[in-house]
C-alpha atoms as a PDB file:
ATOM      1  CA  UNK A   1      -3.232 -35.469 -28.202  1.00  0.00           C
ATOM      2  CA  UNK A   2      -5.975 -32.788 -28.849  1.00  0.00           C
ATOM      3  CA  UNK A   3      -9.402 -32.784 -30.338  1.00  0.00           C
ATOM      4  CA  UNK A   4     -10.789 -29.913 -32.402  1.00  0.00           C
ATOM      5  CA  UNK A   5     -14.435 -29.174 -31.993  1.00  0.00           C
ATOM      6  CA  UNK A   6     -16.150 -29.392 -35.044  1.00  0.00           C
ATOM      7  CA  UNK A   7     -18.456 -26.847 -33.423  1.00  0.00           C
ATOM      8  CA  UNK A   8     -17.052 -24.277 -31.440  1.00  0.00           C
ATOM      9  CA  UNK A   9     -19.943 -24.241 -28.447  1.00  0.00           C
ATOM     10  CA  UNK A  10     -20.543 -20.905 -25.961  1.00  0.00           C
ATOM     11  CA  UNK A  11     -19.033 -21.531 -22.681  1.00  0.00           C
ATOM     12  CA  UNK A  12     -19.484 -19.094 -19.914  1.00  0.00           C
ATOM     13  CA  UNK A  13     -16.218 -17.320 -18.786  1.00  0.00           C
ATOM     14  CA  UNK A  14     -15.659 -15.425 -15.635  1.00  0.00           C
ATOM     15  CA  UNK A  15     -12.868 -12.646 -15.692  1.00  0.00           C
ATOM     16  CA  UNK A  16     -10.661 -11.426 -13.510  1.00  0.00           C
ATOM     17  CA  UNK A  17      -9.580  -7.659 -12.926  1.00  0.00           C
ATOM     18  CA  UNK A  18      -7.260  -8.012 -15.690  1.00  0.00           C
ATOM     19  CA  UNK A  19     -10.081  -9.404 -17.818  1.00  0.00           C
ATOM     20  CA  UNK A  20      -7.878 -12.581 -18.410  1.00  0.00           C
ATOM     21  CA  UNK A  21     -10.623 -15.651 -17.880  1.00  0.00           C
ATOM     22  CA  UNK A  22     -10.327 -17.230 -14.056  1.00  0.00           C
ATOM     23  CA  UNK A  23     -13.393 -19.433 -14.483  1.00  0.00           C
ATOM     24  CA  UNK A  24     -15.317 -21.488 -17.360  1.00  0.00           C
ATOM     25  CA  UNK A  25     -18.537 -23.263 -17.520  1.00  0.00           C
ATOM     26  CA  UNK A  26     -19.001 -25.744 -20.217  1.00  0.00           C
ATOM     27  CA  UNK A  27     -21.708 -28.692 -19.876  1.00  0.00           C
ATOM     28  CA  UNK A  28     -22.970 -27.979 -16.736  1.00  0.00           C
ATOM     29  CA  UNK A  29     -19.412 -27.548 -15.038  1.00  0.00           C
ATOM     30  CA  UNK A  30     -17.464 -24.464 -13.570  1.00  0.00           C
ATOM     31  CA  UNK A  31     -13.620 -24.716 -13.835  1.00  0.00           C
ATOM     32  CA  UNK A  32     -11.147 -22.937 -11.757  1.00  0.00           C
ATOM     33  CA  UNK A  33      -8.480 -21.961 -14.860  1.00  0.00           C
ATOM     34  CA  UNK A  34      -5.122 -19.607 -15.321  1.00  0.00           C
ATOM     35  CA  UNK A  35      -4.265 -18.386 -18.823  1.00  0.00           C
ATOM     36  CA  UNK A  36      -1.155 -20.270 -20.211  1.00  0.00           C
ATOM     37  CA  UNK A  37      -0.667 -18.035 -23.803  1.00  0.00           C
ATOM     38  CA  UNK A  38      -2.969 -14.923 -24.993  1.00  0.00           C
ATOM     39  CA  UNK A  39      -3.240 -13.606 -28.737  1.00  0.00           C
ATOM     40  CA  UNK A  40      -5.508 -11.759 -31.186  1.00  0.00           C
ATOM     41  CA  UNK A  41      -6.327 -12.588 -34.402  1.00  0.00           C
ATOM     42  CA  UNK A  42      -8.251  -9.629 -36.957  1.00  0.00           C
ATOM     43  CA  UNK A  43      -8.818 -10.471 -40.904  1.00  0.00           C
ATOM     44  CA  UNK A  44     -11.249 -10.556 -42.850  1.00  0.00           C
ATOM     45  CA  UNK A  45     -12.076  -6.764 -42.840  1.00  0.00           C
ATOM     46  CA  UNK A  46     -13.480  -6.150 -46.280  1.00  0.00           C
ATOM     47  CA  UNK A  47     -16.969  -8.798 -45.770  1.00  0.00           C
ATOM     48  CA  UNK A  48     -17.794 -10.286 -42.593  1.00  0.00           C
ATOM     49  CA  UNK A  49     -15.504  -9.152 -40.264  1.00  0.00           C
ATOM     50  CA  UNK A  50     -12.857 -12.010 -37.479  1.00  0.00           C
ATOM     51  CA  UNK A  51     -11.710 -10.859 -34.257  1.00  0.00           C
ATOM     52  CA  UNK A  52     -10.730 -13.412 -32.107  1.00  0.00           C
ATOM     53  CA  UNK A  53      -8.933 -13.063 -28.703  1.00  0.00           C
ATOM     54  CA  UNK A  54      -7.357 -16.583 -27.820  1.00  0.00           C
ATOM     55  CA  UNK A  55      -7.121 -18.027 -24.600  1.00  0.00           C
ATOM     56  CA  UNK A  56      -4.606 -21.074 -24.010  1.00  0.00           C
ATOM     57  CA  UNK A  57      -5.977 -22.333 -20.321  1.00  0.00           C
ATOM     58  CA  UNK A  58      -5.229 -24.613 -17.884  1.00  0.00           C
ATOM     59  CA  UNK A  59      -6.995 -26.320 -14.880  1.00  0.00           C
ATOM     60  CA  UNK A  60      -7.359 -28.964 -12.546  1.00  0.00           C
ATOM     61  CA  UNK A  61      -8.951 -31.236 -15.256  1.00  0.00           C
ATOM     62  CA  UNK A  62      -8.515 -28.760 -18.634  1.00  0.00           C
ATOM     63  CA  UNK A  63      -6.370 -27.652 -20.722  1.00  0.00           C
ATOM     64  CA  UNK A  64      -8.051 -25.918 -23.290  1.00  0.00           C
ATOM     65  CA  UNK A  65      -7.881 -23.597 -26.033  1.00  0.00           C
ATOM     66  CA  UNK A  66     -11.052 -20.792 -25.809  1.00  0.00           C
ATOM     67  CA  UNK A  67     -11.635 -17.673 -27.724  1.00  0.00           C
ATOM     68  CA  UNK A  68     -13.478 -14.252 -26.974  1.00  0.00           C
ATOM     69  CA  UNK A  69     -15.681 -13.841 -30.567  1.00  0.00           C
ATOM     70  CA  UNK A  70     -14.809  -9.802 -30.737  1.00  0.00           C
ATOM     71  CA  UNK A  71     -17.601  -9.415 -33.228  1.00  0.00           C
ATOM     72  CA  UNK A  72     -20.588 -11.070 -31.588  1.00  0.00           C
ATOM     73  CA  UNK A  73     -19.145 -11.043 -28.070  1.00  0.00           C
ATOM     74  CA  UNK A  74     -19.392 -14.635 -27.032  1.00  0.00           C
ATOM     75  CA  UNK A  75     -17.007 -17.325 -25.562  1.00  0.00           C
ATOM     76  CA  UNK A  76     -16.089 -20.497 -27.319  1.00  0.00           C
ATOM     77  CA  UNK A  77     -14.927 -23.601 -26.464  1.00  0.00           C
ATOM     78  CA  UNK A  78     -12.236 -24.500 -29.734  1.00  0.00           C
ATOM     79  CA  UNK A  79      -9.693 -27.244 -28.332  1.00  0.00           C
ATOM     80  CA  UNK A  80      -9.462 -29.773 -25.520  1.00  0.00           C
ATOM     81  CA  UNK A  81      -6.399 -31.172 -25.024  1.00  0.00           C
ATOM     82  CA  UNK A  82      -5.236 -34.668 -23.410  1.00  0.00           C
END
């Protein structure tokens, strides 16, 4: 089962020297994760531009879909899975 956030709230993500994420923090807790799936999305380019890299993650208590917003530079939280 998964639940989509209605509201895609900023998490704080922690990179490693590949700039894949290695850590999140998301209400008030830091998770050790590894990157399952990567992609980028781009549309949109004629108004407000959408550039989205996608993180599938896993860790000891996630698994989790985040994104990289491209545009305003911020980390969201999309998908927790069950």
């Amino acid at each position: 089962m998964t639940r989509l956030l209605e509201e895609h709230p900023t998490i704080e993500v922690t990179l490693d020297a590949l700039g894949r994420p290695r850590s999140i923090r998301w209400a008030g807790r830091t998770e050790s994760v590894e990157v399952c799936n990567h992609w980028r999305i781009e549309e949109a380019w004629w108004r407000r531009p959408l550039r989205r890299d996608y993180f599938k993650i896993v860790g000891p208590r996630l698994l989790a879909l985040i994104y990289l917003d491209d545009v305003d530079d911020t980390w969201h939280l999309e998908r927790v899975y069950d």
